[in-house]
C-alpha atoms as a PDB file:
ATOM      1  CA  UNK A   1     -71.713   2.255   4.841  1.00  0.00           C
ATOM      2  CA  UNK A   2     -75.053   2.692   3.907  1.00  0.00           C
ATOM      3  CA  UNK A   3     -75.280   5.920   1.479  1.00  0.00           C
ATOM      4  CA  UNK A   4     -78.224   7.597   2.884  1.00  0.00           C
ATOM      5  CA  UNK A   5     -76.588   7.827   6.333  1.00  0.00           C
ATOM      6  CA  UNK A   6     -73.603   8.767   4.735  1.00  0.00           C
ATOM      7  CA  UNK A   7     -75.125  11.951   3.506  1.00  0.00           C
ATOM      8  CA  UNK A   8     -76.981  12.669   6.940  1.00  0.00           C
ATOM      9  CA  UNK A   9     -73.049  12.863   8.082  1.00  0.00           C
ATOM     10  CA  UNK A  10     -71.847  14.745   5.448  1.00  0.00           C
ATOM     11  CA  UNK A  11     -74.678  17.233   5.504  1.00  0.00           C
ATOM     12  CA  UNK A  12     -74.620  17.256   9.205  1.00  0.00           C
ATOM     13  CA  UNK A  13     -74.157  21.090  10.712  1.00  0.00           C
ATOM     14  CA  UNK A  14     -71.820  22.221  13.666  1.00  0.00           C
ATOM     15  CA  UNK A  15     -72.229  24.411  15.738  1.00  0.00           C
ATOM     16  CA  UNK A  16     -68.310  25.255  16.975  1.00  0.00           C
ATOM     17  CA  UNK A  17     -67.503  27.494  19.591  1.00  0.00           C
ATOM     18  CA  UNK A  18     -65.062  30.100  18.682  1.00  0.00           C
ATOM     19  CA  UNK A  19     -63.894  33.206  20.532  1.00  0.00           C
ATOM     20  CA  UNK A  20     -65.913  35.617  18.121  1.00  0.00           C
ATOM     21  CA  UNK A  21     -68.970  33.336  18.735  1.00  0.00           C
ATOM     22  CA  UNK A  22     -70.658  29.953  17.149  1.00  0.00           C
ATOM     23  CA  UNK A  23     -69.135  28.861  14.033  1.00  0.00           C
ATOM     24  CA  UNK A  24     -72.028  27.010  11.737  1.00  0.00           C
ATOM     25  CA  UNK A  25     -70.384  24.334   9.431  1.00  0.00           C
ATOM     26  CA  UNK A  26     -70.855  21.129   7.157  1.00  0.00           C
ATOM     27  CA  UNK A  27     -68.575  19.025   5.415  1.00  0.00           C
ATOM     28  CA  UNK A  28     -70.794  19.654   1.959  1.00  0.00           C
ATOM     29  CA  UNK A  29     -68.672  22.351   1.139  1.00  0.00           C
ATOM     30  CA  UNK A  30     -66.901  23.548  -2.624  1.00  0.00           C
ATOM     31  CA  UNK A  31     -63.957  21.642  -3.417  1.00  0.00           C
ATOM     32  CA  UNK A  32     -62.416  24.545  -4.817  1.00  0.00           C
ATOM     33  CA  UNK A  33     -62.627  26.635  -1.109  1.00  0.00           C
ATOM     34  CA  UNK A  34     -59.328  28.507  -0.404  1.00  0.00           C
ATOM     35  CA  UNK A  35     -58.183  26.938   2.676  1.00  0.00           C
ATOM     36  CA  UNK A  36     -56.623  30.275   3.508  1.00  0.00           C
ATOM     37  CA  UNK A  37     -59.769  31.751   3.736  1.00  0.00           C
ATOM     38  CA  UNK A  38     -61.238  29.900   6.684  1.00  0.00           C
ATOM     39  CA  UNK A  39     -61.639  31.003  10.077  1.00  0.00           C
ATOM     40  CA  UNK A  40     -58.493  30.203  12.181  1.00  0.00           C
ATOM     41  CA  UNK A  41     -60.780  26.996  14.262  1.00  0.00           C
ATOM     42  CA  UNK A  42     -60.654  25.398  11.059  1.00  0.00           C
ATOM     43  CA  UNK A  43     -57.070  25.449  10.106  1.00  0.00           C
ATOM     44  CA  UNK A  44     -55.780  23.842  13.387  1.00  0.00           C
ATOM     45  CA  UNK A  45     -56.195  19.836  14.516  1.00  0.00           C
ATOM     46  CA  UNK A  46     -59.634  19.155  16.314  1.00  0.00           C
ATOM     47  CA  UNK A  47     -61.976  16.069  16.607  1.00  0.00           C
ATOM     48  CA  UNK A  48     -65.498  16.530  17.161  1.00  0.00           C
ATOM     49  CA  UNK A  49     -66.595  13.031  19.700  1.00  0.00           C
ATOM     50  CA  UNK A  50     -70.131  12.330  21.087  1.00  0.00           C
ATOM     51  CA  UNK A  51     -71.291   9.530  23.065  1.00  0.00           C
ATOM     52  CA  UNK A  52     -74.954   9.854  22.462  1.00  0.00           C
ATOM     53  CA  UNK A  53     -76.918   6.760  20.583  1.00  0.00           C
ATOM     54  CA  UNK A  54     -74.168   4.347  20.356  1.00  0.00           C
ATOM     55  CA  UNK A  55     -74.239   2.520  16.775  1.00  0.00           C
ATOM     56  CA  UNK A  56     -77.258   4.969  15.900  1.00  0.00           C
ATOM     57  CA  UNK A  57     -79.524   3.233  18.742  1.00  0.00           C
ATOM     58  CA  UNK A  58     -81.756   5.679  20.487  1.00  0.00           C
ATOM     59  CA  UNK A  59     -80.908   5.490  24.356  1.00  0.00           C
ATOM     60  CA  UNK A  60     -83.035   7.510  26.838  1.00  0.00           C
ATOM     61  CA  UNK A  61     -81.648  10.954  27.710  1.00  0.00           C
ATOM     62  CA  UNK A  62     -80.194  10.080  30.767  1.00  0.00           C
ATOM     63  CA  UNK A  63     -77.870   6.958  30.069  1.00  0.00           C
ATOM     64  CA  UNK A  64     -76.781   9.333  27.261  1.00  0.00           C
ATOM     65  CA  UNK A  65     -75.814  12.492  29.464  1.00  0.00           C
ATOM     66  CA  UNK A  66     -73.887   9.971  31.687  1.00  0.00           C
ATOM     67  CA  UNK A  67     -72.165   8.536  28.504  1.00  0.00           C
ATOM     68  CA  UNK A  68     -71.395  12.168  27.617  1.00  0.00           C
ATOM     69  CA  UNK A  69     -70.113  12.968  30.645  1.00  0.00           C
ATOM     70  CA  UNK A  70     -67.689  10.010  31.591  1.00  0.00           C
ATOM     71  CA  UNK A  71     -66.537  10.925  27.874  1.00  0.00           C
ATOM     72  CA  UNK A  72     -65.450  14.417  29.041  1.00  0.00           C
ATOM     73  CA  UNK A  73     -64.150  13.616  32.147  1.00  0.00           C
ATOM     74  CA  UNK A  74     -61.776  10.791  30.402  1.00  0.00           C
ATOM     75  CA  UNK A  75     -61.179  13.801  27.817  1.00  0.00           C
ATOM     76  CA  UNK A  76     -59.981  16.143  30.419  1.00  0.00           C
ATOM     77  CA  UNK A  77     -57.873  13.690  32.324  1.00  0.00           C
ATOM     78  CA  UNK A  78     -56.132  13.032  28.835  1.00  0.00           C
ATOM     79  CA  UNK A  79     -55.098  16.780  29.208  1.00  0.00           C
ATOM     80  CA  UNK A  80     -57.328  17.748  26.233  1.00  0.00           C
ATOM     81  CA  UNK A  81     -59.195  21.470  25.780  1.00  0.00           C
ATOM     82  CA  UNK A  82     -62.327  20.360  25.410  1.00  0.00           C
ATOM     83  CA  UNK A  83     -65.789  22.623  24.817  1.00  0.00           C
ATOM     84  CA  UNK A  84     -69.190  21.803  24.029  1.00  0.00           C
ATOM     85  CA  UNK A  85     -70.629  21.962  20.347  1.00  0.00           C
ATOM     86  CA  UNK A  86     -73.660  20.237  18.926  1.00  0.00           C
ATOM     87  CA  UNK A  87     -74.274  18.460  15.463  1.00  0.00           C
ATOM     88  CA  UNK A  88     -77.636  18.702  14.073  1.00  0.00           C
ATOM     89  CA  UNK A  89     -80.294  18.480  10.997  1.00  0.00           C
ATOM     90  CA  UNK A  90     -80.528  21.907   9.559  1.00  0.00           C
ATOM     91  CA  UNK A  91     -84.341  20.324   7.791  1.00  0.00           C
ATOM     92  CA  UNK A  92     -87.087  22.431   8.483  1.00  0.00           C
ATOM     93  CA  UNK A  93     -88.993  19.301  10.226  1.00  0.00           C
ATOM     94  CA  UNK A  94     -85.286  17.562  11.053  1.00  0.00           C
ATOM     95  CA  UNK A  95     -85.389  17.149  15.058  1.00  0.00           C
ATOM     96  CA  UNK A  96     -82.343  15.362  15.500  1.00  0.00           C
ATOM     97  CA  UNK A  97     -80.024  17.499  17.903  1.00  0.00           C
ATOM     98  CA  UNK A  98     -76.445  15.897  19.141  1.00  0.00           C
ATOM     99  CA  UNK A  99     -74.611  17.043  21.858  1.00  0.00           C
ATOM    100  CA  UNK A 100     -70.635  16.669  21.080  1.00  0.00           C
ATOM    101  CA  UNK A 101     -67.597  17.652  22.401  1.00  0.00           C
ATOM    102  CA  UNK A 102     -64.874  19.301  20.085  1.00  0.00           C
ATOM    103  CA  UNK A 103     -61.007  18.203  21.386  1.00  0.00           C
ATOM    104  CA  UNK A 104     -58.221  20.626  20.208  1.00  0.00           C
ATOM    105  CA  UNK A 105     -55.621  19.037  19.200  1.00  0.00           C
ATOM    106  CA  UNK A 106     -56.938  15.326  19.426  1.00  0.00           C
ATOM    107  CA  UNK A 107     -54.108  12.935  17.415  1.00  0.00           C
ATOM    108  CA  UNK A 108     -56.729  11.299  14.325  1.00  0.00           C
ATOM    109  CA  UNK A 109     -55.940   8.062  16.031  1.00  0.00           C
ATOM    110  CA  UNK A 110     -56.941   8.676  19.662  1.00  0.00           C
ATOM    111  CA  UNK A 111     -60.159   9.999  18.124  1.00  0.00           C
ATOM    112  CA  UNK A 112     -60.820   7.026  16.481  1.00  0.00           C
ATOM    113  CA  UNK A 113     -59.711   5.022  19.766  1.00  0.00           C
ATOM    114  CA  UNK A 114     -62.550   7.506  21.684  1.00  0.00           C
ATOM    115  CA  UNK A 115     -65.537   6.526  19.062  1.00  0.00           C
ATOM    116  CA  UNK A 116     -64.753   2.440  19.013  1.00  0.00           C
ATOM    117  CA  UNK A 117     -65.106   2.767  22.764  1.00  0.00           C
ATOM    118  CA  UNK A 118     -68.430   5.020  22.575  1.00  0.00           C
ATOM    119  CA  UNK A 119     -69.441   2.589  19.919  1.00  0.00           C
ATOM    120  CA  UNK A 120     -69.972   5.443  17.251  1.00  0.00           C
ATOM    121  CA  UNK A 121     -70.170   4.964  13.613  1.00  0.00           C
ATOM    122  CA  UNK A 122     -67.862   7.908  12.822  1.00  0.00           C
ATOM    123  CA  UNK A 123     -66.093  10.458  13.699  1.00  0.00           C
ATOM    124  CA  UNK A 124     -64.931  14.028  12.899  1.00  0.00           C
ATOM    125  CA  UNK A 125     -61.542  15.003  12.322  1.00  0.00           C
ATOM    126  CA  UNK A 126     -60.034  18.649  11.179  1.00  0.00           C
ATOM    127  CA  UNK A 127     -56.557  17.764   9.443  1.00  0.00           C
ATOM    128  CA  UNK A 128     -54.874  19.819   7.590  1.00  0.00           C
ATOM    129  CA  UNK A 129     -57.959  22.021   7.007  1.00  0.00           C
ATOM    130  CA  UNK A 130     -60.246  19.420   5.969  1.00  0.00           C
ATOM    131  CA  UNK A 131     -62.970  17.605   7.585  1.00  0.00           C
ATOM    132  CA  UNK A 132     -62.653  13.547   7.832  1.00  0.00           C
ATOM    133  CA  UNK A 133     -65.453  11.557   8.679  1.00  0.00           C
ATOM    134  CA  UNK A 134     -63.819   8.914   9.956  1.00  0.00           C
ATOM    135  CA  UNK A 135     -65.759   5.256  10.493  1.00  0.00           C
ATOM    136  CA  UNK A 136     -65.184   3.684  13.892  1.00  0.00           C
ATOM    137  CA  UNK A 137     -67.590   1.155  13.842  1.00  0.00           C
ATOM    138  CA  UNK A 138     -66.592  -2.192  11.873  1.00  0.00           C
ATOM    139  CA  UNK A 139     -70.498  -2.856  11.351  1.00  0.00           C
ATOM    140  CA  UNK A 140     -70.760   0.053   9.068  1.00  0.00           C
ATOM    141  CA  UNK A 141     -67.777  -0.401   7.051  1.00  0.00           C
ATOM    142  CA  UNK A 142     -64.080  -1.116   7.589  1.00  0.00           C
ATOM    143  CA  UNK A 143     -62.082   0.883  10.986  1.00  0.00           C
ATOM    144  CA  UNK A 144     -60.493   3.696   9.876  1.00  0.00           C
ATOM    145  CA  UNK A 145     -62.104   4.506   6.553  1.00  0.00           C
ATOM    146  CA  UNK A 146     -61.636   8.110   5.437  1.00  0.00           C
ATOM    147  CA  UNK A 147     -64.162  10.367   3.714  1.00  0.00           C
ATOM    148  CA  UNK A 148     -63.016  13.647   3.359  1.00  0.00           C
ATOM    149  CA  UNK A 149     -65.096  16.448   3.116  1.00  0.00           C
ATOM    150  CA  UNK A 150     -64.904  20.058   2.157  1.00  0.00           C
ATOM    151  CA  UNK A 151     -65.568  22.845   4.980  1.00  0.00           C
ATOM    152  CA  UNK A 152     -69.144  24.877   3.996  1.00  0.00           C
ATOM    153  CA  UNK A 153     -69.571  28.279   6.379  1.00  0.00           C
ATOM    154  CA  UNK A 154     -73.339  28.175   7.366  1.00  0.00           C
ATOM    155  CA  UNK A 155     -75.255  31.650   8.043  1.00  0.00           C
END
């Protein structure tokens, strides 16, 4: 994968919905972070899934809203919790805004079923307390590759 778009993904922030309001993460975080000390979203099983700009290719907003939506709908039907979030570039001129869905609960490789069909280049995955970018694209680099990340809390 090529290393620049690596570290857009890596330094990539959520915007998770959580009970006591948006959580704002990135997988840049300390290695040394006490997984104890996260907020409780973060210790459980969730995939974060978008179907916007398959393979990185700009579509226009409306094929991509329908993409997103068949995405949820199939989500839903699969008797997933699903709830909106958004990825985005925290730059002061980044403009690059991603509507995503975050699935409790998603098994790693039904997420990684959901992004070869929606023709993404990766995917997030929460195990065990730690974020996986997982590749689902076999242009970018081989299925199923794993880079794990380290949760950062964002003000």
């Amino acid at each position: 994968m090529d290393q620049a778009l690596l570290r857009q993904y890596i330094s990539t922030v959520y915007e998770l919905p959580t009970p006591d309001g948006p959580l704002r993460v990135s997988l840049d975080g300390d290695s040394a972070t006490d997984p104890s000390m996260l907020p409780e979203l973060l210790t459980r099983p969730f995939a974060v899934l978008t179907a916007y700009n398959p393979r990185s290719m700009l579509l226009p907003r409306k094929v991509n809203e329908g993409r997103h939506t068949v995405m949820r709908d199939l989500l839903i039907l699969g008797c997933y919790r699903v709830e909106q979030c958004v990825g985005y570039d925290e730059e002061p001129d980044g403009t690059w805004r991603e509507p995503s869905w975050l699935v409790h609960a998603m098994d790693r490789d039904e997420a990684v079923a959901f992004g070869r069909v929606f023709r993404q280049n990766t995917i997030l995955v929460c195990h065990n307390s730690r974020p996986e970018l997982i590749v689902t694209d076999p242009t970018c680099d081989d299925v199923g590759r794993v880079i794990v990340g380290t949760w950062r809390l964002r003000a």
